[in-house]
PDB file of N, CA and C in Angstrom:
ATOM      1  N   UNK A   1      10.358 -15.722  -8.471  1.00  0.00           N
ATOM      2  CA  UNK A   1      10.948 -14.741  -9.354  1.00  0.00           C
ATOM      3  C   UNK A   1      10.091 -13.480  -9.394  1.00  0.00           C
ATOM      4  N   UNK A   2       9.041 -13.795  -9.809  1.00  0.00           N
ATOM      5  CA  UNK A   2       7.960 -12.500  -9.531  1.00  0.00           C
ATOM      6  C   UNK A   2       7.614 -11.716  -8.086  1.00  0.00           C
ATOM      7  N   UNK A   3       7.915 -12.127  -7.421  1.00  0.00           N
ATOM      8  CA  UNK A   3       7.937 -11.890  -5.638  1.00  0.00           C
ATOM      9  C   UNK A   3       8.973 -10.828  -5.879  1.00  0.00           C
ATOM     10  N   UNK A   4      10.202 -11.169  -6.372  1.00  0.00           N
ATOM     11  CA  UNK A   4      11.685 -10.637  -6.343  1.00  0.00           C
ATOM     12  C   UNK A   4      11.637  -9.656  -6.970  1.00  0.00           C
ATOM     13  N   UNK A   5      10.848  -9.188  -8.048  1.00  0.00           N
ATOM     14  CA  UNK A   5      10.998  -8.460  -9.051  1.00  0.00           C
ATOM     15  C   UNK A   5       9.634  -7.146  -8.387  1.00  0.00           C
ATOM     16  N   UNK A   6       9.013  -8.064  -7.765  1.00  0.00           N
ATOM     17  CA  UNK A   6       7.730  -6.918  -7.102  1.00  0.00           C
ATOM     18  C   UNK A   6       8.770  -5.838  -5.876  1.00  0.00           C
ATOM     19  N   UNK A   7       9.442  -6.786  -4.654  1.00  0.00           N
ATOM     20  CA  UNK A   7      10.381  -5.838  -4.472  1.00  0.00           C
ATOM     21  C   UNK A   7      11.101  -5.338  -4.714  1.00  0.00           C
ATOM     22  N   UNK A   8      11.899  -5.616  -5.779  1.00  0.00           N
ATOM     23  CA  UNK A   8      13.023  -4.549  -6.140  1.00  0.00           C
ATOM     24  C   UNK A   8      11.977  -3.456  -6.437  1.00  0.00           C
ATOM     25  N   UNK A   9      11.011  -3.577  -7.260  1.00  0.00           N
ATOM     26  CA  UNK A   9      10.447  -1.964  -7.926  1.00  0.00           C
ATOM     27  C   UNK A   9       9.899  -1.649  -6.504  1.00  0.00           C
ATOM     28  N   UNK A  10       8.840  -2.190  -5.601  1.00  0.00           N
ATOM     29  CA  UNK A  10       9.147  -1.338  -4.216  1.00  0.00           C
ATOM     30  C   UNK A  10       9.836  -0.603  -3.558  1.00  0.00           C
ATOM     31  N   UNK A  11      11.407  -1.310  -3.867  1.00  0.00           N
ATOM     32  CA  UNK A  11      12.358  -0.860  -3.174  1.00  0.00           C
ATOM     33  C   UNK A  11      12.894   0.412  -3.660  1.00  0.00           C
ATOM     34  N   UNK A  12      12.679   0.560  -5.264  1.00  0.00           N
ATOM     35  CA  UNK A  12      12.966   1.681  -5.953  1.00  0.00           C
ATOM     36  C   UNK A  12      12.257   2.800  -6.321  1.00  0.00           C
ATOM     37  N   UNK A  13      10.978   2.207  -6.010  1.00  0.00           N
ATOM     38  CA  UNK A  13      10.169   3.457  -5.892  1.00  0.00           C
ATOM     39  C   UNK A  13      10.310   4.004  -4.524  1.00  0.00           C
ATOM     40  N   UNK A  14      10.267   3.519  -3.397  1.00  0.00           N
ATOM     41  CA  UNK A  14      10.426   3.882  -1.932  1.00  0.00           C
ATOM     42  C   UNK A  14      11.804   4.682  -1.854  1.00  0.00           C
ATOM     43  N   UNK A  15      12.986   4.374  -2.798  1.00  0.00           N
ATOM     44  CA  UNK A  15      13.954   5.023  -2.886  1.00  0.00           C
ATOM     45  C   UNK A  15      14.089   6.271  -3.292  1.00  0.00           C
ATOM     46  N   UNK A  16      12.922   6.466  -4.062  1.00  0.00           N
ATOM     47  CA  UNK A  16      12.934   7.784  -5.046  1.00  0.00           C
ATOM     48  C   UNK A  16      11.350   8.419  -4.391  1.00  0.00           C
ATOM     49  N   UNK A  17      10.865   8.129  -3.757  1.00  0.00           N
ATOM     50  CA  UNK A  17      10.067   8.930  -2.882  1.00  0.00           C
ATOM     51  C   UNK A  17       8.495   8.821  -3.464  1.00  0.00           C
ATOM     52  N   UNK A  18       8.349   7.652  -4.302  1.00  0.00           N
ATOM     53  CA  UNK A  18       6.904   7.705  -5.393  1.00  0.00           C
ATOM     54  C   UNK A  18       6.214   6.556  -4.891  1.00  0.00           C
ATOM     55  N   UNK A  19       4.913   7.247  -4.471  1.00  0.00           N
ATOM     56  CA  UNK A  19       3.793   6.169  -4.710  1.00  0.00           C
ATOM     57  C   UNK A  19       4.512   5.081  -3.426  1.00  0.00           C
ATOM     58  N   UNK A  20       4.234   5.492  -2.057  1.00  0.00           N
ATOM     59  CA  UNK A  20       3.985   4.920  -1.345  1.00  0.00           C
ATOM     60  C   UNK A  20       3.597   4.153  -0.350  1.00  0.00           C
ATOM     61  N   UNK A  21       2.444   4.016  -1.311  1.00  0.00           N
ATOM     62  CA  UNK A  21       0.966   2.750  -0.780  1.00  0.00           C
ATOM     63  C   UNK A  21       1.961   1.364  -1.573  1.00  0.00           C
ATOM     64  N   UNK A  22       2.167   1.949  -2.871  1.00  0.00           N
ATOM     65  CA  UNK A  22       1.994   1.016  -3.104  1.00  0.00           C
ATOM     66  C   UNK A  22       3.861   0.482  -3.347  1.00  0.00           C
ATOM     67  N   UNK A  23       4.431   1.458  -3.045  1.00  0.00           N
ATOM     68  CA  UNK A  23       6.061   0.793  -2.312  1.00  0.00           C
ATOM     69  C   UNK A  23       5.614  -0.039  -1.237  1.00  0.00           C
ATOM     70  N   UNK A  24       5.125   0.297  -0.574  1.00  0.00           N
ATOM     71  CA  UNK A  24       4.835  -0.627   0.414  1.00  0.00           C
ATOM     72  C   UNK A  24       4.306  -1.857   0.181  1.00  0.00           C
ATOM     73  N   UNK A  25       3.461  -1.954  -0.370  1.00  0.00           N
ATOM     74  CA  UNK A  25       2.752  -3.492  -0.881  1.00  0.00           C
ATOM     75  C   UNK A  25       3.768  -3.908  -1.868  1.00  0.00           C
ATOM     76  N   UNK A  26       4.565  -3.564  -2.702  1.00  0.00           N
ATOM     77  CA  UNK A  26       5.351  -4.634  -3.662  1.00  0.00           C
ATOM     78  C   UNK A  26       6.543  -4.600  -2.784  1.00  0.00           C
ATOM     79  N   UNK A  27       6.720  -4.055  -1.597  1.00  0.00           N
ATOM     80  CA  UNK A  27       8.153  -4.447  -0.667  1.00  0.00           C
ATOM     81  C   UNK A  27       8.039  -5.926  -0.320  1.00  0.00           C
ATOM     82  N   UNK A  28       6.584  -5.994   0.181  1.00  0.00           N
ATOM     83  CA  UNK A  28       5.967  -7.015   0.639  1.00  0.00           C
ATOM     84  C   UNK A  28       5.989  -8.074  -0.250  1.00  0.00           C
ATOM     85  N   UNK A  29       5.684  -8.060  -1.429  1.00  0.00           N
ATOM     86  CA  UNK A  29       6.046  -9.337  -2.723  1.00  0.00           C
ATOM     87  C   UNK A  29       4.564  -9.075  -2.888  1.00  0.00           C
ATOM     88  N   UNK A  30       3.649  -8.078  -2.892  1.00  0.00           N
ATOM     89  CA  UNK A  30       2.135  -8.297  -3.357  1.00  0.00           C
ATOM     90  C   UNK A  30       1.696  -7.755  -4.212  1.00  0.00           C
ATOM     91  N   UNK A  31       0.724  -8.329  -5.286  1.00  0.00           N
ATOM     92  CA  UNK A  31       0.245  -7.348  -5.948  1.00  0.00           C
ATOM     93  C   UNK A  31      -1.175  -6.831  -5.130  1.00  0.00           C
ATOM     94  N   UNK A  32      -1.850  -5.953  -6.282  1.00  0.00           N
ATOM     95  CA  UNK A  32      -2.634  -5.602  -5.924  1.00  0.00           C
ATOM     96  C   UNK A  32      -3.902  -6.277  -5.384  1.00  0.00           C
ATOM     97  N   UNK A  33      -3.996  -7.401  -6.299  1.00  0.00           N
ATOM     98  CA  UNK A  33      -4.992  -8.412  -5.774  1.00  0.00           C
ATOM     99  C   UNK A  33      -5.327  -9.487  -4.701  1.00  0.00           C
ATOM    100  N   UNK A  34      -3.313  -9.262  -4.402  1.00  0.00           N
ATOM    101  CA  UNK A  34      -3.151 -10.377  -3.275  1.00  0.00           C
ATOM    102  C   UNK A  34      -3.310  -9.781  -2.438  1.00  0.00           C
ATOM    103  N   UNK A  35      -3.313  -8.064  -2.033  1.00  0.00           N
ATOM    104  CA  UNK A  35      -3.542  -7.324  -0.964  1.00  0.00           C
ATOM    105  C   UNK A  35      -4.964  -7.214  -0.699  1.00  0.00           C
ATOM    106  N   UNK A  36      -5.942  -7.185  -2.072  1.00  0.00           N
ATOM    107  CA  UNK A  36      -7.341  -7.384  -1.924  1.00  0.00           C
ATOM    108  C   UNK A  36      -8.168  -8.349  -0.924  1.00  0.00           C
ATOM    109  N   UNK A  37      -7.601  -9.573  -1.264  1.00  0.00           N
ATOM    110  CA  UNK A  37      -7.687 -10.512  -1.330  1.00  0.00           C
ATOM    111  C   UNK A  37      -6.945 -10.452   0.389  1.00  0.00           C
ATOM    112  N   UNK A  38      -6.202 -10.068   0.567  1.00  0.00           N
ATOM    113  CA  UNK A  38      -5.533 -10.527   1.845  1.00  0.00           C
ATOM    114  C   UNK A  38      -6.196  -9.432   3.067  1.00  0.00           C
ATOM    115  N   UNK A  39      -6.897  -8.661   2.674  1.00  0.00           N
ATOM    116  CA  UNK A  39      -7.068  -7.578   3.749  1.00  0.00           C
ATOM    117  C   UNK A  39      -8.971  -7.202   3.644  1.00  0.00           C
ATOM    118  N   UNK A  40      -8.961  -7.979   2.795  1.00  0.00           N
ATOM    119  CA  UNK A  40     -11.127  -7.672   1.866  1.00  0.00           C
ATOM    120  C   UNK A  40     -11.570  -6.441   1.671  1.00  0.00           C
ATOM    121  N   UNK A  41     -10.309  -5.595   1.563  1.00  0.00           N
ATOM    122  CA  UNK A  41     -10.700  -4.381   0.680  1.00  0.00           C
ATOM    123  C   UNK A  41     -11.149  -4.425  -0.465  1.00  0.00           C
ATOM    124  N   UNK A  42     -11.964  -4.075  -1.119  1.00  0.00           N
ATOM    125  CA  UNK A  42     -12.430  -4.090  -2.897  1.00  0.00           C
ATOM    126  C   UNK A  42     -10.960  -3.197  -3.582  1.00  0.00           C
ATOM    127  N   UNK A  43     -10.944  -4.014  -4.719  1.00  0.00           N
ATOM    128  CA  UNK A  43     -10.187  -3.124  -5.431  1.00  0.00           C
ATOM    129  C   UNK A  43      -9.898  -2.012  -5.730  1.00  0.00           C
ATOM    130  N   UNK A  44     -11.241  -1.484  -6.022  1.00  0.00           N
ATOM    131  CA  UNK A  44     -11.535   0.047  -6.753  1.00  0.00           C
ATOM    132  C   UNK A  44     -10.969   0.970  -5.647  1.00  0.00           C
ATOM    133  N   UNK A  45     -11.511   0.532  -4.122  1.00  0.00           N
ATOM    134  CA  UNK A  45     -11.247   1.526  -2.966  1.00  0.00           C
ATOM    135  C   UNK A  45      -9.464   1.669  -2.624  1.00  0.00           C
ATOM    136  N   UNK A  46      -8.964   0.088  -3.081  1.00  0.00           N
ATOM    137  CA  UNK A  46      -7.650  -0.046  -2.980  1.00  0.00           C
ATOM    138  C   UNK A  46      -6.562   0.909  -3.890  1.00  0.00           C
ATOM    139  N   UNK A  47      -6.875   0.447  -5.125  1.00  0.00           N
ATOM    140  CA  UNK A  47      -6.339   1.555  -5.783  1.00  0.00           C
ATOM    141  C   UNK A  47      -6.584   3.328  -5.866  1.00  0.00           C
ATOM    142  N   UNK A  48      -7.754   4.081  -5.392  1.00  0.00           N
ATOM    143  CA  UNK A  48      -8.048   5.087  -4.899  1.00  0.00           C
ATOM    144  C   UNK A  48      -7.162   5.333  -3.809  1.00  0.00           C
ATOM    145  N   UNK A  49      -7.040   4.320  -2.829  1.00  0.00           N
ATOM    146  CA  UNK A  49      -5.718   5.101  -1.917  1.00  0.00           C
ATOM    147  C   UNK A  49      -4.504   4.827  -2.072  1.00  0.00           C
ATOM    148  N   UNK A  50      -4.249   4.237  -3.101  1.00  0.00           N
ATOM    149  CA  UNK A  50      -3.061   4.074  -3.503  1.00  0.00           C
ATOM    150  C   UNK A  50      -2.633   5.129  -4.750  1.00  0.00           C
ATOM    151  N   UNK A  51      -3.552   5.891  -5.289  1.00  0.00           N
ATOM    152  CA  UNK A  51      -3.485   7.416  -5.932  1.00  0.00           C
ATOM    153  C   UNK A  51      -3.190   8.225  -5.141  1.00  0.00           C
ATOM    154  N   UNK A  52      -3.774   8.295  -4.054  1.00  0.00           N
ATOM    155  CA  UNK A  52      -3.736   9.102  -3.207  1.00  0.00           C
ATOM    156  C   UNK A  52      -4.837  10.391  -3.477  1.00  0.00           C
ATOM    157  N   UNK A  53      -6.122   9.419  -3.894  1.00  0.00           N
ATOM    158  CA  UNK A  53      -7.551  10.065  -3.574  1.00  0.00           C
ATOM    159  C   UNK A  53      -7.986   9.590  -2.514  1.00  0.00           C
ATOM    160  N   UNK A  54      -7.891   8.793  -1.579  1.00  0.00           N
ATOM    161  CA  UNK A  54      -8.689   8.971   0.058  1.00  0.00           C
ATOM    162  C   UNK A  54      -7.315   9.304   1.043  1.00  0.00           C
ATOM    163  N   UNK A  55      -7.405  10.977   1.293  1.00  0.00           N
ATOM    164  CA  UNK A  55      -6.139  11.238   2.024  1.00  0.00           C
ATOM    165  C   UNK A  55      -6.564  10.590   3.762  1.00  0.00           C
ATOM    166  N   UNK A  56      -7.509  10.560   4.326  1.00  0.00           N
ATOM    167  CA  UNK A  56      -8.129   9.805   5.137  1.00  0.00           C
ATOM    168  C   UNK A  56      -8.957   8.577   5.742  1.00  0.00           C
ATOM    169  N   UNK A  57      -8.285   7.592   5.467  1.00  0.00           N
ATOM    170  CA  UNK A  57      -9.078   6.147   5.319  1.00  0.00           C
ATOM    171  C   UNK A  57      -9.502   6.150   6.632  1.00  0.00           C
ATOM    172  N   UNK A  58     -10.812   5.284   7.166  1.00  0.00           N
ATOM    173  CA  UNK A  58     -11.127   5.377   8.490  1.00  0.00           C
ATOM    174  C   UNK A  58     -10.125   4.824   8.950  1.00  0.00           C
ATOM    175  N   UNK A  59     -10.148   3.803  10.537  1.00  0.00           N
ATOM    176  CA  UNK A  59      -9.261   3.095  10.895  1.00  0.00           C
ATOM    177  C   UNK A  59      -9.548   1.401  10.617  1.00  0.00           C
ATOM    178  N   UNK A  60     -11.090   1.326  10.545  1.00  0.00           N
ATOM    179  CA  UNK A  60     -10.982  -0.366   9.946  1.00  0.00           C
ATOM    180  C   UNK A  60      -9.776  -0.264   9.182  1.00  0.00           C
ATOM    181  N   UNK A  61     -10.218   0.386   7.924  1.00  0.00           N
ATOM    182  CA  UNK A  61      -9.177  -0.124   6.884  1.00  0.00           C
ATOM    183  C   UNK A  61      -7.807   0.308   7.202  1.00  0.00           C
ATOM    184  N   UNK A  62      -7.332   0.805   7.761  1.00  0.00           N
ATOM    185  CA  UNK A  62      -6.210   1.027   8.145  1.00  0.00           C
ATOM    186  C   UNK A  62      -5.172  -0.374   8.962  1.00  0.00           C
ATOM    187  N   UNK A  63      -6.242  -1.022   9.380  1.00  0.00           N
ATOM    188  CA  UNK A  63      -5.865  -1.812  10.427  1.00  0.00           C
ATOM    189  C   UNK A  63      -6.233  -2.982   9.386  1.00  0.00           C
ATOM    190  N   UNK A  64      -7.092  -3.537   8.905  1.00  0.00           N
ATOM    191  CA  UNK A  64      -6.547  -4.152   7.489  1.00  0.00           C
ATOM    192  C   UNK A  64      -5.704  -4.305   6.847  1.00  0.00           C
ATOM    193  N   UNK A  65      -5.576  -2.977   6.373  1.00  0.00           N
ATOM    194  CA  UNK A  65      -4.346  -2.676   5.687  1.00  0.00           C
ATOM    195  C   UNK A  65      -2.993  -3.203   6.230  1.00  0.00           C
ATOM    196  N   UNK A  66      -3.067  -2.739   7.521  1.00  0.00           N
ATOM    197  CA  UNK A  66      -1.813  -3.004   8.173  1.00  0.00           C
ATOM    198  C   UNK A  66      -1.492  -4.102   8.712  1.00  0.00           C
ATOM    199  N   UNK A  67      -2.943  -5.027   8.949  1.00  0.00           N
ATOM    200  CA  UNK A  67      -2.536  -6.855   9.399  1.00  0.00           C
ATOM    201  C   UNK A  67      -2.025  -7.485   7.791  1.00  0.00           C
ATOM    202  N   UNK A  68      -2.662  -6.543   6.598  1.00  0.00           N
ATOM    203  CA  UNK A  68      -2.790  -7.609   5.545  1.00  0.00           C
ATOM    204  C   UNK A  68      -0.632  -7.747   5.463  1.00  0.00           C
ATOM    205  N   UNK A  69      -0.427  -6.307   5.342  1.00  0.00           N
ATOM    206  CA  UNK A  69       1.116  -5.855   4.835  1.00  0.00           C
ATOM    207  C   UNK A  69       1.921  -6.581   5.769  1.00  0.00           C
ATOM    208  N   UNK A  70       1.803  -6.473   6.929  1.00  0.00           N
ATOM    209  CA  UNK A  70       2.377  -6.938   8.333  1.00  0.00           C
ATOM    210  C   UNK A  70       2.956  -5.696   9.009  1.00  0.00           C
ATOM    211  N   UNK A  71       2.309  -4.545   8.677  1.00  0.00           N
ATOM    212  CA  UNK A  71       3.140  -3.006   9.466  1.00  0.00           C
ATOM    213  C   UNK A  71       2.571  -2.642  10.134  1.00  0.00           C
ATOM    214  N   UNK A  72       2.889  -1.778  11.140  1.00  0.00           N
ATOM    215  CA  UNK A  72       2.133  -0.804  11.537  1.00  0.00           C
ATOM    216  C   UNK A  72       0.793   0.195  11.035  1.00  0.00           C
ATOM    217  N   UNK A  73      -0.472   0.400  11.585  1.00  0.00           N
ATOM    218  CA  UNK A  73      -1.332   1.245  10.926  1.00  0.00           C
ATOM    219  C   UNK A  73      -0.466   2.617  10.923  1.00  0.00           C
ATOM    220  N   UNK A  74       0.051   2.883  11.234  1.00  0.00           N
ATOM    221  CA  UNK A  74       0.934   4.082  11.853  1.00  0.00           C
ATOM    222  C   UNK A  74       2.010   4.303  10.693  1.00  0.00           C
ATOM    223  N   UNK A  75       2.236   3.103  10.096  1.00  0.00           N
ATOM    224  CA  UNK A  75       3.171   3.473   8.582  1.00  0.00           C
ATOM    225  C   UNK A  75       2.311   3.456   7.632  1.00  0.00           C
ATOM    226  N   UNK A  76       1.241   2.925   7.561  1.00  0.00           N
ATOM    227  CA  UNK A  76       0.113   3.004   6.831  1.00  0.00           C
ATOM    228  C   UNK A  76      -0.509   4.079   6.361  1.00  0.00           C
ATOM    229  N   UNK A  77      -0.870   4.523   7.240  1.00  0.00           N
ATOM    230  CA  UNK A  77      -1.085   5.939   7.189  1.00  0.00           C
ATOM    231  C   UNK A  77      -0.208   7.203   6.903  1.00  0.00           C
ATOM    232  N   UNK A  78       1.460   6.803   7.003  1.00  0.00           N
ATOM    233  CA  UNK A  78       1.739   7.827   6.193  1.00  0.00           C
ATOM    234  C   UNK A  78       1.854   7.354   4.950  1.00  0.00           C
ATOM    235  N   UNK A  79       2.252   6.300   4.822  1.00  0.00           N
ATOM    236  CA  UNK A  79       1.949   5.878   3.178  1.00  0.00           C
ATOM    237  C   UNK A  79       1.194   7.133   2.610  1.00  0.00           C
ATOM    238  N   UNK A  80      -0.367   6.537   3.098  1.00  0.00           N
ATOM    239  CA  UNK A  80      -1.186   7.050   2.297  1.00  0.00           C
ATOM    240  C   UNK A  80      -1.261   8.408   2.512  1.00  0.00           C
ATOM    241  N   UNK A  81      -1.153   9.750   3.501  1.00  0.00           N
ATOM    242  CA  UNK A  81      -0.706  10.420   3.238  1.00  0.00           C
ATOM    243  C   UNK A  81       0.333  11.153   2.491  1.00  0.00           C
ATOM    244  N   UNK A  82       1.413  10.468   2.385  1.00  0.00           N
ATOM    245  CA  UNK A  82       2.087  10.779   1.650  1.00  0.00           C
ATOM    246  C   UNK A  82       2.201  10.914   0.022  1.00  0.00           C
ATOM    247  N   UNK A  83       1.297   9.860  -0.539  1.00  0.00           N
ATOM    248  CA  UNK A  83       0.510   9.716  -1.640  1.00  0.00           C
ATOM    249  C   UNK A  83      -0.476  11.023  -1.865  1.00  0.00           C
ATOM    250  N   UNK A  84      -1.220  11.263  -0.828  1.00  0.00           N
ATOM    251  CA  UNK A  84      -2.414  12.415  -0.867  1.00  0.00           C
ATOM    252  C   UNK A  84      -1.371  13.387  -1.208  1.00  0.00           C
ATOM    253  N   UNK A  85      -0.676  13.897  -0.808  1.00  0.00           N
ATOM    254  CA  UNK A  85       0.274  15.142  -1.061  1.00  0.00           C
ATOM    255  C   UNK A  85       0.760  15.523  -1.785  1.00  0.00           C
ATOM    256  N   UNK A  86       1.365  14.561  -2.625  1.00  0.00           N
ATOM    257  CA  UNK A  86       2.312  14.407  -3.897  1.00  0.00           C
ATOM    258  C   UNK A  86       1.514  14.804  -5.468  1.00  0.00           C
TER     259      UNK A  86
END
């Protein structure tokens, strides 16, 4: 039930153009901790690019990022660009 309810608000924020680090991770059914936890990013750094205060993550984390989600680093990265901008 909670999985279900993480994507729909993914799905609706991704619909309406907000905050998409982290459309992306609740598309996925994750919270924040399970992405922590799934990719060994620290939190603090996690949520910073999910503000869209690191408009440039190196590529480790990118590629983290992107085994943890199951996407491309390449959507990853606009995520988080796209976040930086907004």
């Amino acid at each position: 039930m909670q999985q279900r309810a993480l994507k729909d608000l993914g799905d609706a924020l991704d619909h309406h153009g907000l905050a998409p680090l982290v459309a992306l991770r609740l598309r996925q059914g994750l919270t924040q901790k399970a992405l922590c936890d799934a990719s060994g990013l620290p939190q603090p750094h996690l949520s910073r690019l999910e503000n869209g205060k690191v408009a440039n993550p190196d590529s480790a984390t990118l590629g983290r990022l992107a085994e943890a989600l199951g996407v491309t680093m390449d959507e990853v990265m606009k995520a988080i660009q796209q976040g930086a901008a907004a």
